[in-house]
C-alpha atoms as a PDB file:
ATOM      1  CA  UNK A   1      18.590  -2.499  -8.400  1.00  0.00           C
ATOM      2  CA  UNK A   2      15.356  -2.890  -9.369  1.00  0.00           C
ATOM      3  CA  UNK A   3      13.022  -0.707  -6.839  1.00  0.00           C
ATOM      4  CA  UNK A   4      10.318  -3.689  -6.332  1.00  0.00           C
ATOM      5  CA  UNK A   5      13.478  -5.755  -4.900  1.00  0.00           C
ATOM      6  CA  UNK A   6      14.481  -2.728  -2.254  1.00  0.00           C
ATOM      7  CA  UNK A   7      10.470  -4.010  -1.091  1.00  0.00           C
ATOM      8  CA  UNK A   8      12.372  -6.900   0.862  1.00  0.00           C
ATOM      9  CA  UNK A   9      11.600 -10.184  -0.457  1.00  0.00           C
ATOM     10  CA  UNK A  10       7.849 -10.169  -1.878  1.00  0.00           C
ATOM     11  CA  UNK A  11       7.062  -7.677  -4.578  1.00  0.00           C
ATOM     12  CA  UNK A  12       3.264  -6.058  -4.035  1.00  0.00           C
ATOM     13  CA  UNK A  13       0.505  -7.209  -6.073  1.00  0.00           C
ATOM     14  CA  UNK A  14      -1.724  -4.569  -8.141  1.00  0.00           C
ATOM     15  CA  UNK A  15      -4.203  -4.503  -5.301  1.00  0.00           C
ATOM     16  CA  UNK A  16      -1.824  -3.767  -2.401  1.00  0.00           C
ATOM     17  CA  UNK A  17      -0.091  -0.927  -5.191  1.00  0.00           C
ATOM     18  CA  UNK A  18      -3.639   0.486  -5.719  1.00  0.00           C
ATOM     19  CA  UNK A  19      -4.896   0.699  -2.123  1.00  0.00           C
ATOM     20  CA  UNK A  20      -1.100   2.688  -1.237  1.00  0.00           C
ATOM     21  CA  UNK A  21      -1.729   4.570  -4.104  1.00  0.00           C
ATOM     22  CA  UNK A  22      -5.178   5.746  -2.897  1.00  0.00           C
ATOM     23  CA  UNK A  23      -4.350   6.361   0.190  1.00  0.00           C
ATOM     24  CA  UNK A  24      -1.492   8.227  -0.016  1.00  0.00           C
ATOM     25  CA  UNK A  25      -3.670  10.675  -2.135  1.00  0.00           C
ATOM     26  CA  UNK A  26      -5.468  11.399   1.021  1.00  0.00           C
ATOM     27  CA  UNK A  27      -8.123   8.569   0.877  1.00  0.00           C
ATOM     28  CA  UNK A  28      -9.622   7.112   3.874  1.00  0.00           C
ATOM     29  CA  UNK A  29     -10.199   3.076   4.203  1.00  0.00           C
ATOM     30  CA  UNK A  30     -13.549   3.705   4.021  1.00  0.00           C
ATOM     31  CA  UNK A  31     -13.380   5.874   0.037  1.00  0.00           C
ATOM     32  CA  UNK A  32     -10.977   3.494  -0.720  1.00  0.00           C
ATOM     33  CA  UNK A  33     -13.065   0.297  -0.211  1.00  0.00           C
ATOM     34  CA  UNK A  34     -15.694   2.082  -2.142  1.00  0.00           C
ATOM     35  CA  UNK A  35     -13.819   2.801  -5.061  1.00  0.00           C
ATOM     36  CA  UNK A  36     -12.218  -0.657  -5.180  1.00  0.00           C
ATOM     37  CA  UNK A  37     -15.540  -2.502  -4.524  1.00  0.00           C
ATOM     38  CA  UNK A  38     -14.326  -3.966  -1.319  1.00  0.00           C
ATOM     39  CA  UNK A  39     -15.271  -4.171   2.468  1.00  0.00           C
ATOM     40  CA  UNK A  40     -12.993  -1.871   4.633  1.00  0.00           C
ATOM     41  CA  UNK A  41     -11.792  -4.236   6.440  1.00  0.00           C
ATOM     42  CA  UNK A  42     -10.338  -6.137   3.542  1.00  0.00           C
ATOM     43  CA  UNK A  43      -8.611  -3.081   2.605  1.00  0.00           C
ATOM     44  CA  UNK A  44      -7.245  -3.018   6.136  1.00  0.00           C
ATOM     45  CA  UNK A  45      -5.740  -6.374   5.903  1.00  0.00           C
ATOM     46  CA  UNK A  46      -4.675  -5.229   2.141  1.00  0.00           C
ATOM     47  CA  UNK A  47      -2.894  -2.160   3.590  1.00  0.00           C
ATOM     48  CA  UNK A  48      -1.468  -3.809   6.769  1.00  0.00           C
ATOM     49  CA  UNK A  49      -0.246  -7.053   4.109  1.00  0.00           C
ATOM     50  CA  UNK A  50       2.021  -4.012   2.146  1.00  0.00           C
ATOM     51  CA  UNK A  51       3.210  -2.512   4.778  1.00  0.00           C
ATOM     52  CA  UNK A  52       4.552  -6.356   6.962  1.00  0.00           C
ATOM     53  CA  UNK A  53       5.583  -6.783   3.240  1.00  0.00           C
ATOM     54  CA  UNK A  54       8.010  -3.935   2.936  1.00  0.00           C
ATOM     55  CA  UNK A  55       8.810  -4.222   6.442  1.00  0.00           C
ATOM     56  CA  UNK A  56       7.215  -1.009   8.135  1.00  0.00           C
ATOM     57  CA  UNK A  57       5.580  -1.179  11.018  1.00  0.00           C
ATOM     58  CA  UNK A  58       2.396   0.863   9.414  1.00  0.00           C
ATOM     59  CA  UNK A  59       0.653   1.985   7.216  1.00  0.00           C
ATOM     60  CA  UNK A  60       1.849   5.314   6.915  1.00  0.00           C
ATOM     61  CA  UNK A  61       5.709   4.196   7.022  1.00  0.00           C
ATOM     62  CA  UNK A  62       4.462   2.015   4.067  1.00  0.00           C
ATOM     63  CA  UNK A  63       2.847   5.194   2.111  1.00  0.00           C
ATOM     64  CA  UNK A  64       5.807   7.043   2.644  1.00  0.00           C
ATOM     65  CA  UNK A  65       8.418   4.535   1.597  1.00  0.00           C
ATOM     66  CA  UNK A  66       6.688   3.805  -1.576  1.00  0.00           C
ATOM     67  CA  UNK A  67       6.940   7.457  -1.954  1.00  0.00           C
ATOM     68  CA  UNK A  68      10.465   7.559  -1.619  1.00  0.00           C
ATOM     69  CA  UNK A  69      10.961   5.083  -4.029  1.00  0.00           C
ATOM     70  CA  UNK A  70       8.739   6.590  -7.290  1.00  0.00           C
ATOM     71  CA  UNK A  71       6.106   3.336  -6.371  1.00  0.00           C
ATOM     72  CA  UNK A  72       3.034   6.089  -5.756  1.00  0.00           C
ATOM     73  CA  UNK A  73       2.726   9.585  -6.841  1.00  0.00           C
END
């Protein structure tokens, strides 16, 4: 099974990959905004999007599932 489809229905666009990515290497909403070139609280919504998406209730459940399935490092 491909590990986008254990996600639940909806696979993650780039942006929701790339803000989990960030900040599950230790980034705050605030760095990762700035790297991205967004407002916080679009990453907010960004993050909170991933995590309804994979069905966790935040966005530290969402972190560490993508962990557990090889989607962030």
């Amino acid at each position: 099974m491909n590990k986008m489809n254990e996600l639940g229905a909806s696979a993650l666009s780039q942006h929701e990959m790339d803000c989990l990515r960030l900040l599950a290497d230790g980034r705050d909403t605030t760095l990762i905004a700035a790297q991205l070139g967004r407002s916080v609280g679009e990453i907010e919504q960004t993050l909170d999007q991933a995590a309804m998406q994979m069905g966790v209730s935040s966005r530290l459940h969402a972190v560490i599932k993508a962990m557990r399935l090889g989607l962030v490092g």
